[in-house]
N, C-alpha and C. Protein backbone atom coordinates (compact mmCIF):
# COMPACT_ATOMS: atom_id res chain seq x y z
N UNK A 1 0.82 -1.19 0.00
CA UNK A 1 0.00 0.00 0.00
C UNK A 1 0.87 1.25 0.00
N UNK A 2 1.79 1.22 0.83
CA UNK A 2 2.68 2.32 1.06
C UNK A 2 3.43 2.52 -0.67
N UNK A 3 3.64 1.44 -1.13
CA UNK A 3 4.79 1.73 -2.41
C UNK A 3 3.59 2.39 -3.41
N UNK A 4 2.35 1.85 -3.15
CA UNK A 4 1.22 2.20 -4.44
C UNK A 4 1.39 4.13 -3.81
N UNK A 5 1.16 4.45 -2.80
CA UNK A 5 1.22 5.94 -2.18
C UNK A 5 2.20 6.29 -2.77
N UNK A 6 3.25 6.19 -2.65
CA UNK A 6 4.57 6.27 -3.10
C UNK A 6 4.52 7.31 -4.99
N UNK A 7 3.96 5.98 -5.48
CA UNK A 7 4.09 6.13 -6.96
C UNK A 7 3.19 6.99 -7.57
N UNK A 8 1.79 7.17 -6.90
CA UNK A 8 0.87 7.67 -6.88
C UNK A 8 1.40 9.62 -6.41
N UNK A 9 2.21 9.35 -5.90
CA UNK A 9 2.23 10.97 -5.34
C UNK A 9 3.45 11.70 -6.50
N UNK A 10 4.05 10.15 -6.63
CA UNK A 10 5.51 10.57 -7.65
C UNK A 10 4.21 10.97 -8.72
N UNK A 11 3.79 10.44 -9.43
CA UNK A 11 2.90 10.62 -10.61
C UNK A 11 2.75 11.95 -11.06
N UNK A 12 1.64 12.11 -9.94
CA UNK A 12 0.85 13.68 -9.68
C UNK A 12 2.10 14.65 -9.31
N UNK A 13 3.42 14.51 -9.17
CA UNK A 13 3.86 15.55 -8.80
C UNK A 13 4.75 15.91 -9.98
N UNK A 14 5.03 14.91 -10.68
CA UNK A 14 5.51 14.67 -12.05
C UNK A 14 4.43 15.49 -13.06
N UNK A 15 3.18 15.05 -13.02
CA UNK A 15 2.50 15.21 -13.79
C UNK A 15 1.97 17.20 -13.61
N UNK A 16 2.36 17.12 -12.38
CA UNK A 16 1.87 18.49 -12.23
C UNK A 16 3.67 19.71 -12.66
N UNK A 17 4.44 19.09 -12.79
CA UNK A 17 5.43 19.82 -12.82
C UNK A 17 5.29 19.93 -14.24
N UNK A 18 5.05 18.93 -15.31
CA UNK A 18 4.92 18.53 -16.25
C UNK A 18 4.07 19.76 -17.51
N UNK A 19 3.12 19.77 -16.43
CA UNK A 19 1.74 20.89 -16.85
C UNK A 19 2.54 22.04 -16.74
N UNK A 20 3.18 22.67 -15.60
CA UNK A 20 3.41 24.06 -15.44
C UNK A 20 4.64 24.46 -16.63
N UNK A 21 5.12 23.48 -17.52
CA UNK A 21 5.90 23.46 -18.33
C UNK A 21 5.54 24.25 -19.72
N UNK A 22 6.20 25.26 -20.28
CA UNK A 22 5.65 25.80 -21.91
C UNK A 22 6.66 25.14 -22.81
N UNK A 23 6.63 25.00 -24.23
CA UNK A 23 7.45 24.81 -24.93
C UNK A 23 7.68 26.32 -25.58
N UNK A 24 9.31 26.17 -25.28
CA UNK A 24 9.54 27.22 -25.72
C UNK A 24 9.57 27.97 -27.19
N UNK A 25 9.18 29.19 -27.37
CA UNK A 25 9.12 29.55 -28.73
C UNK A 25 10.54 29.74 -28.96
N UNK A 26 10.12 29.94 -30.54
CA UNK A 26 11.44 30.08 -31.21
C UNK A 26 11.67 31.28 -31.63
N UNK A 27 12.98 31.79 -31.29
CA UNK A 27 13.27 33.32 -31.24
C UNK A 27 13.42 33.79 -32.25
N UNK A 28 12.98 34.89 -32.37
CA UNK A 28 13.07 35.49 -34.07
C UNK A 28 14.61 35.96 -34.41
N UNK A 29 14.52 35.72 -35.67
CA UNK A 29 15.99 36.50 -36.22
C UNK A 29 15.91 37.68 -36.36
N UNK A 30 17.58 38.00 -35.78
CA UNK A 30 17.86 39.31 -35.67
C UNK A 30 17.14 40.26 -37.01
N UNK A 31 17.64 39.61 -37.94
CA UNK A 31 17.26 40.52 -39.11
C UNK A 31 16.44 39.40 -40.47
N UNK A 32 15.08 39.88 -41.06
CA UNK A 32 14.68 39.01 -41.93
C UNK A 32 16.08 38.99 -43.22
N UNK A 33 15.87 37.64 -43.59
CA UNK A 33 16.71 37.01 -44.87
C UNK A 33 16.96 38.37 -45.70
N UNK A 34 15.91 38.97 -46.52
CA UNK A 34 16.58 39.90 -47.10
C UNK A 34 16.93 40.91 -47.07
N UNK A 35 16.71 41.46 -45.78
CA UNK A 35 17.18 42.86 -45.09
C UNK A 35 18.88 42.32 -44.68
N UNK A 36 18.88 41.50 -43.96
CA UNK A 36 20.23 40.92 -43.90
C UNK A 36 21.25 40.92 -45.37
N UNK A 37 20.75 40.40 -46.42
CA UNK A 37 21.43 40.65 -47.66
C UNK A 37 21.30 41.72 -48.24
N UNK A 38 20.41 42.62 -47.71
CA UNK A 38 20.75 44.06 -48.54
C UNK A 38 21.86 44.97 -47.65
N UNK A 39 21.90 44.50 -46.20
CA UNK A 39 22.69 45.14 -44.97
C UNK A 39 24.38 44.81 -45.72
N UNK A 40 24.17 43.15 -46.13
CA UNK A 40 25.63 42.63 -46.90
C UNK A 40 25.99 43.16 -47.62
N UNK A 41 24.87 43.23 -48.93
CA UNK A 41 25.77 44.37 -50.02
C UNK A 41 25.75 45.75 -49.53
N UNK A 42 25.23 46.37 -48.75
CA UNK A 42 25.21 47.34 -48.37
C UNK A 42 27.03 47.52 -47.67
N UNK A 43 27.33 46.97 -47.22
CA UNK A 43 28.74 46.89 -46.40
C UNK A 43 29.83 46.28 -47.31
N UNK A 44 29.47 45.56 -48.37
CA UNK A 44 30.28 45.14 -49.28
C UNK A 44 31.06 46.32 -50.28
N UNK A 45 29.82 47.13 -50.38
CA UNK A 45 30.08 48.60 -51.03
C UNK A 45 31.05 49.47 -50.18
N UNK A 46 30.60 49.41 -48.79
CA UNK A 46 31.23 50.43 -47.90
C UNK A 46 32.60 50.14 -47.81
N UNK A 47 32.95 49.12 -48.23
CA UNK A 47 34.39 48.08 -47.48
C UNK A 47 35.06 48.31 -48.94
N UNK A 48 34.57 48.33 -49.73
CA UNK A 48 35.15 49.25 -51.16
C UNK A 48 35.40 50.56 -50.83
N UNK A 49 34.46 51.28 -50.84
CA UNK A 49 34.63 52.57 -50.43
C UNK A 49 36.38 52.87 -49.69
N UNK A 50 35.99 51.94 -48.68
CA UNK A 50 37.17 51.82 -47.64
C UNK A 50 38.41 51.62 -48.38
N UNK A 51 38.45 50.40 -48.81
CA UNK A 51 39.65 50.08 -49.79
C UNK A 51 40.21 51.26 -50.31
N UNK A 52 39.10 52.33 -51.49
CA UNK A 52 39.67 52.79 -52.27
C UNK A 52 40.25 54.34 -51.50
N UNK A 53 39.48 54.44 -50.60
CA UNK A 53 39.60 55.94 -49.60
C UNK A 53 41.12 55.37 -49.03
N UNK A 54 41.75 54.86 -48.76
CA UNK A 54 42.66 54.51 -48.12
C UNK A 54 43.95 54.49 -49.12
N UNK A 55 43.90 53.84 -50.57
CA UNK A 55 44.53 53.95 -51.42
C UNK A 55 44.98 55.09 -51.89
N UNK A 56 43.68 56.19 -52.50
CA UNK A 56 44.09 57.57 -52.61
C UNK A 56 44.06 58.61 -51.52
N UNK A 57 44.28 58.38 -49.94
CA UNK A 57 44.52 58.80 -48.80
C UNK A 57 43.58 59.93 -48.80
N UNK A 58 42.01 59.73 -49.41
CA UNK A 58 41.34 60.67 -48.88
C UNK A 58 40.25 60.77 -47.78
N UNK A 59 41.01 61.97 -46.82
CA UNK A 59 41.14 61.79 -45.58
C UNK A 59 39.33 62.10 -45.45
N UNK A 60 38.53 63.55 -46.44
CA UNK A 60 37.27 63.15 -45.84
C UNK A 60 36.39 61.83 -45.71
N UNK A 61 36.49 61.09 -46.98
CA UNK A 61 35.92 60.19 -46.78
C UNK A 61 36.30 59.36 -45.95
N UNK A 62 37.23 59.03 -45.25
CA UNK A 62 37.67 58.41 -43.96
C UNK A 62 37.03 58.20 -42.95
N UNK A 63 37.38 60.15 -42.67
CA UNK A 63 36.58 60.69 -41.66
C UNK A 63 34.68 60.18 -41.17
N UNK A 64 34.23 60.20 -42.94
CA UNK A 64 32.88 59.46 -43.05
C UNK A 64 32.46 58.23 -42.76
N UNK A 65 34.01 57.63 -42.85
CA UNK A 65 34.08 55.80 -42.32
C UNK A 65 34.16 55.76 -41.39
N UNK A 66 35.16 56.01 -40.63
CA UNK A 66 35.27 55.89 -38.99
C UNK A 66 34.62 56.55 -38.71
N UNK A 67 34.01 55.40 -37.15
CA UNK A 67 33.61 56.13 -36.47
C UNK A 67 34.35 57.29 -35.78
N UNK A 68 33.94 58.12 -34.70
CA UNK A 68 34.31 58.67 -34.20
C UNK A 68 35.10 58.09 -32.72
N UNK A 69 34.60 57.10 -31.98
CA UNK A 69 35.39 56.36 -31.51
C UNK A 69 36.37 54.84 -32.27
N UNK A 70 36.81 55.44 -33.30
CA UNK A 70 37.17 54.33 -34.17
C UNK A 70 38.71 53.97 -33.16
N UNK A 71 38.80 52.51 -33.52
CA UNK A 71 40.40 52.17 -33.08
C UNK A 71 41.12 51.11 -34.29
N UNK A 72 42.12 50.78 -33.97
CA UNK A 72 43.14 50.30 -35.17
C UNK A 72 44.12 49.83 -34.64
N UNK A 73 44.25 48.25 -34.32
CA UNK A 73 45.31 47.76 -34.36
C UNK A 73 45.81 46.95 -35.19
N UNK A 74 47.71 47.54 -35.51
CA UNK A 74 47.88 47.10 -37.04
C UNK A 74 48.46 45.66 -36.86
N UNK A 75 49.67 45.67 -37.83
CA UNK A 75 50.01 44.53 -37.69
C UNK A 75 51.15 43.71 -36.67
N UNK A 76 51.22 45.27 -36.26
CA UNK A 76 52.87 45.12 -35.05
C UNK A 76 52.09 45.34 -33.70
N UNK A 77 50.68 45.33 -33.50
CA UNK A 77 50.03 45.43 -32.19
C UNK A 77 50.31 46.88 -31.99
N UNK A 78 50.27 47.64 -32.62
CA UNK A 78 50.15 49.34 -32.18
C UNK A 78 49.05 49.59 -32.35
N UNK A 79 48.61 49.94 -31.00
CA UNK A 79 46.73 50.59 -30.87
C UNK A 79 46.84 52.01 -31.07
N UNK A 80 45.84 52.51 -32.69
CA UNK A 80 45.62 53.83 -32.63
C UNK A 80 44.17 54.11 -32.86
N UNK A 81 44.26 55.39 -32.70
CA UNK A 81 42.96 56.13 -32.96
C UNK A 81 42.38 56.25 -34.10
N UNK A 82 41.07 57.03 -34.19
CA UNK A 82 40.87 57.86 -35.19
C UNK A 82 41.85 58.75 -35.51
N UNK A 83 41.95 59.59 -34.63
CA UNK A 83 42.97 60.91 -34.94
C UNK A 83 44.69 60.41 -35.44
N UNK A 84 44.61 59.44 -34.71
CA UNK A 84 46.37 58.86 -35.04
C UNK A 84 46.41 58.56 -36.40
N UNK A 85 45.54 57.58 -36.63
CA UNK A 85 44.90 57.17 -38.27
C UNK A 85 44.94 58.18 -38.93
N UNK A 86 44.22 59.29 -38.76
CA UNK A 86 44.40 60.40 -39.76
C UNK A 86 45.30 61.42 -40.07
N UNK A 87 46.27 61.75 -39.27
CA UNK A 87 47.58 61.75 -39.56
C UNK A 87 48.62 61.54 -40.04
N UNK A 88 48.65 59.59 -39.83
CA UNK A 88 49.74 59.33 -40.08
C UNK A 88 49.48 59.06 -41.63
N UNK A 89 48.03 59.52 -42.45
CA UNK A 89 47.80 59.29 -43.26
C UNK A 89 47.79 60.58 -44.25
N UNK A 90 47.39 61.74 -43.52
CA UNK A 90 47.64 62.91 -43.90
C UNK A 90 48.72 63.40 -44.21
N UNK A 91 50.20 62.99 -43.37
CA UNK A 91 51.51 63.28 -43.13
C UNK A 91 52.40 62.46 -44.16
N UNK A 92 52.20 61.16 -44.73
CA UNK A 92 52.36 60.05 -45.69
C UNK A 92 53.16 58.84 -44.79
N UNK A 93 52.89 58.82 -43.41
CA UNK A 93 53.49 58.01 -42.60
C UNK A 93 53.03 56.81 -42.70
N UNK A 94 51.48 56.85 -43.35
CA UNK A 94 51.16 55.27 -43.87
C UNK A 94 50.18 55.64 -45.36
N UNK A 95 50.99 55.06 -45.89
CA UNK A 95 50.47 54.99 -47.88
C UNK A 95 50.46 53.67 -47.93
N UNK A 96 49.20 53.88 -49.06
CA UNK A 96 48.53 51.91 -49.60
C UNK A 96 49.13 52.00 -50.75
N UNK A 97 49.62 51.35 -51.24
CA UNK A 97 49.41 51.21 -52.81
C UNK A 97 48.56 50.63 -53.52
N UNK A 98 48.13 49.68 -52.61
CA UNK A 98 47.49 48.40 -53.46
C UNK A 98 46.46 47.39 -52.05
N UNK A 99 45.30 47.20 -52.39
CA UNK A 99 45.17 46.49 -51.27
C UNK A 99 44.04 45.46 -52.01
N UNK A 100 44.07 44.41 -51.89
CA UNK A 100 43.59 42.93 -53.05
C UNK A 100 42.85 41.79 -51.49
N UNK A 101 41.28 42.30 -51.97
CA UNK A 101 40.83 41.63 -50.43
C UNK A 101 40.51 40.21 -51.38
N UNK A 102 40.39 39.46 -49.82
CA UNK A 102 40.23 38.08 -50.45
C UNK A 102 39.21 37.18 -49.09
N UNK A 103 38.58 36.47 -49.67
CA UNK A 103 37.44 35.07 -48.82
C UNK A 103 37.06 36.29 -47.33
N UNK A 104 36.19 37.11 -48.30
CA UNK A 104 35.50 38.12 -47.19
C UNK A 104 33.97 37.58 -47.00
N UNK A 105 34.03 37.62 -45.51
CA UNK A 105 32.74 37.36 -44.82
C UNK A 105 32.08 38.35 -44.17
N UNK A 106 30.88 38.17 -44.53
CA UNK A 106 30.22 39.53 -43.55
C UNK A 106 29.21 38.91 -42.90
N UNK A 107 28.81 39.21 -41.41
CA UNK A 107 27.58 38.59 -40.74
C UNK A 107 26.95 39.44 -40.04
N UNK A 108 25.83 39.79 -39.77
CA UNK A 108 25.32 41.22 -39.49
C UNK A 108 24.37 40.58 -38.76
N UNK A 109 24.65 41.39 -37.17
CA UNK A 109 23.30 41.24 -35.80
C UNK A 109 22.91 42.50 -35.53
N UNK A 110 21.80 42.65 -35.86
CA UNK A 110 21.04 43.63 -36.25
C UNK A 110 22.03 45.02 -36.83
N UNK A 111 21.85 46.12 -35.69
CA UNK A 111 23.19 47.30 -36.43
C UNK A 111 24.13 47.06 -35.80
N UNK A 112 24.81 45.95 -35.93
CA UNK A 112 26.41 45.94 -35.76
C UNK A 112 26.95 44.19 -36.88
N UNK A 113 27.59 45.03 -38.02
CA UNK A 113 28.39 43.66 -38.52
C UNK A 113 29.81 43.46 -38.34
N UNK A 114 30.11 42.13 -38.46
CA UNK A 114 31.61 41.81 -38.39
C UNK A 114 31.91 41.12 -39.52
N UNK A 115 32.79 41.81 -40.64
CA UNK A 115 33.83 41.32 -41.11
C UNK A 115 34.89 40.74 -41.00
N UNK A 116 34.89 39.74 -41.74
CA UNK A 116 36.29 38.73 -41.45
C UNK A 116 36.93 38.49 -43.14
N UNK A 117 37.80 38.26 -43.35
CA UNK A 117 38.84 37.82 -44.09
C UNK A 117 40.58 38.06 -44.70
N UNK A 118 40.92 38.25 -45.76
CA UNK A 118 42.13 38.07 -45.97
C UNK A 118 42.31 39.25 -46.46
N UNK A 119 43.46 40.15 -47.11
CA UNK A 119 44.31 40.98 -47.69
C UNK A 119 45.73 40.56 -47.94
N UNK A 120 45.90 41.47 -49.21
CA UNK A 120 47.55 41.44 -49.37
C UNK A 120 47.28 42.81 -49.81
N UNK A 121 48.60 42.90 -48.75
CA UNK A 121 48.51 44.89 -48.60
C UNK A 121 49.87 45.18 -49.45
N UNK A 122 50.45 46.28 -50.09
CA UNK A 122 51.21 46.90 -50.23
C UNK A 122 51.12 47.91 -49.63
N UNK A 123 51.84 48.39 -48.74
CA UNK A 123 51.81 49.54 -47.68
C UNK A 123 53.04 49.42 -46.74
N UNK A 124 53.20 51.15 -46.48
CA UNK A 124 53.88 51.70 -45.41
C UNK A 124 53.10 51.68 -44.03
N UNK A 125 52.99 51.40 -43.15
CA UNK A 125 52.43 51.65 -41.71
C UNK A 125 53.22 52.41 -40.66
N UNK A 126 52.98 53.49 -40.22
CA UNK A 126 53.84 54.24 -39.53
C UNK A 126 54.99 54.52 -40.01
N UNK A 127 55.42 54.87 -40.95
CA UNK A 127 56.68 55.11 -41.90
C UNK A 127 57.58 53.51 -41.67
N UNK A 128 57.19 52.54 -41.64
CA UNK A 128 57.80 51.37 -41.68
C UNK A 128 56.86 50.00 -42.48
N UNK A 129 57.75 49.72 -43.55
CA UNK A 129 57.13 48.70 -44.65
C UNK A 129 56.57 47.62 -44.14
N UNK A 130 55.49 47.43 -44.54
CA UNK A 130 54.97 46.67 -43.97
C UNK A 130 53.84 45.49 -45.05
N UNK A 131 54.12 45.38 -46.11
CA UNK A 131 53.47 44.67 -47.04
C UNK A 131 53.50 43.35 -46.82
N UNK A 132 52.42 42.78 -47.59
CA UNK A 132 52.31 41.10 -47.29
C UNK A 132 50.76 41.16 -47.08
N UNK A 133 50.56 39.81 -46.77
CA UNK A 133 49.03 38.95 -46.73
C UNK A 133 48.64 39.24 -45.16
N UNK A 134 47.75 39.75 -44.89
CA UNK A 134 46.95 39.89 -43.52
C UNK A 134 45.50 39.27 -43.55
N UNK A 135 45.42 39.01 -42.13
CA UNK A 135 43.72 38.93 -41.62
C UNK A 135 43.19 39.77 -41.38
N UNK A 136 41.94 39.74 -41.61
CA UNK A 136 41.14 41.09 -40.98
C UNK A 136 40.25 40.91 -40.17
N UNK A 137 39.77 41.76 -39.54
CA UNK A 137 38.19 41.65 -38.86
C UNK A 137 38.20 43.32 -38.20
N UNK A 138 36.68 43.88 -39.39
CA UNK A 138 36.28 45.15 -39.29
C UNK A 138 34.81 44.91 -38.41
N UNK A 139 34.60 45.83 -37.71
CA UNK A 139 33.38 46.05 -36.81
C UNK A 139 32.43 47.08 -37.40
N UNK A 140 31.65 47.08 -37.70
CA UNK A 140 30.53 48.31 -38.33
C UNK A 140 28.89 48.17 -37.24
N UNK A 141 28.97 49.34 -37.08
CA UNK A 141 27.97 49.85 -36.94
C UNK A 141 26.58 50.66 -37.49
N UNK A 142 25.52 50.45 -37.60
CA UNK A 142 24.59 51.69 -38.39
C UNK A 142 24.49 52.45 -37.31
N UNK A 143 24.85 53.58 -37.75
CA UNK A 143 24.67 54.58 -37.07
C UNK A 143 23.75 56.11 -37.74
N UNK A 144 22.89 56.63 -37.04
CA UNK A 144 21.78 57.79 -38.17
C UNK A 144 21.83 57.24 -39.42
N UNK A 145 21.60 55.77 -39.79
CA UNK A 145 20.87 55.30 -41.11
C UNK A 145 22.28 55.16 -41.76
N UNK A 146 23.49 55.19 -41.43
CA UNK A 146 24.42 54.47 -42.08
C UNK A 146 25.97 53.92 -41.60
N UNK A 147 26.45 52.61 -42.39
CA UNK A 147 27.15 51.91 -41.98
C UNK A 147 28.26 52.61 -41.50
N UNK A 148 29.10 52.67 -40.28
CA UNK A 148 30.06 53.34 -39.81
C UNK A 148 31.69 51.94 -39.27
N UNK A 149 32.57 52.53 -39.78
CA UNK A 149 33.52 51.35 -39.12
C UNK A 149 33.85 51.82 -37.41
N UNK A 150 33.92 50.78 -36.58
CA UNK A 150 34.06 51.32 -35.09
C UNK A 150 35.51 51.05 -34.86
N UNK A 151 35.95 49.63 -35.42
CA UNK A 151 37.23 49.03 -35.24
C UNK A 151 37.11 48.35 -36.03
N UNK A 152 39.28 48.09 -36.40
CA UNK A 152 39.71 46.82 -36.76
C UNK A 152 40.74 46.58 -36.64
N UNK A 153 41.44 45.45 -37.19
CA UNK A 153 42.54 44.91 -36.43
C UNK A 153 42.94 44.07 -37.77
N UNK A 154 44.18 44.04 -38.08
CA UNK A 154 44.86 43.18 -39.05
C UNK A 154 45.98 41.72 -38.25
N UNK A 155 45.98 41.16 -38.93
CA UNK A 155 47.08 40.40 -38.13
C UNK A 155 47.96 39.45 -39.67
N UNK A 156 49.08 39.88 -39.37
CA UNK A 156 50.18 39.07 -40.59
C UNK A 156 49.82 37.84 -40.81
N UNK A 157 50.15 37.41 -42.00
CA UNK A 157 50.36 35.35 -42.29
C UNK A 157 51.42 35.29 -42.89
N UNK A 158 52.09 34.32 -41.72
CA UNK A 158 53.18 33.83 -41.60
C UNK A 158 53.43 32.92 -42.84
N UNK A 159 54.72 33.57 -43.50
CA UNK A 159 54.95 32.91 -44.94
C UNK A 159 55.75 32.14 -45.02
């Protein structure tokens, strides 16, 4: 009698934990399918933009890329600014010649995407040569209705 009590209380207490249970919904995506791919080409353009503003060192459109808290670490681990950035670009302490992106990814959560992939840079960095194949990963933000870079960071491949 006692074991039938037993199983009987397990049951109902099972059964009642059971009930107070929801299945959980399924969370919506950050961004619908094709707002997400227009956000992509949307940043695919900007990351051109970037490329080519950097090549012919023009500094407004820069200014239009970075953010205003923008940062930059290159390939020797020197953390700069916006303002450092625009300097040493203004002054010719860092000239592109050439910059050839390669297996670029973009993934975008809601207004903030991250870029990832490859480069081979021809460039001066801080008046010291610095050419070769790098990684990337750029940070963007929308900011008042358009894409802004916040940060990025290069890192060498070892040849």
């Amino acid at each position: 009698m006692r074991q039938i009590l037993c199983a009987v209380i397990l049951v109902c207490a099972v059964a009642t934990l059971a009930a107070g249970q929801t299945v959980a919904k399924k969370s919506a995506p950050l961004a619908k399918p094709a707002a997400t791919a227009d956000a992509q080409q949307i940043l695919k353009d900007r990351f051109r933009e970037y490329t080519e503003a950097l090549t012919k060192r023009d500094l407004a459109a820069l200014d239009k890329i970075w953010a205003d808290g923008y940062t930059f670490t290159n390939g020797r681990g020197e953390f700069l600014t916006k303002k450092d950035r625009m300097e040493n670009i203004k002054s010719g302490a860092t000239q592109f010649d050439s910059i050839s992106r390669e297996n670029e990814e973009i993934r975008v959560f809601g207004n903030t995407a991250v870029v990832t992939g490859r480069v081979v840079l021809k460039v001066i960095y801080s008046g010291k040569e610095s050419s070769g194949p790098y990684r990337f990963i750029n940070v963007w933000v929308k900011m008042l209705g358009r894409w802004r870079m916040v940060a990025n960071q290069i890192t060498p491949i070892a040849q």
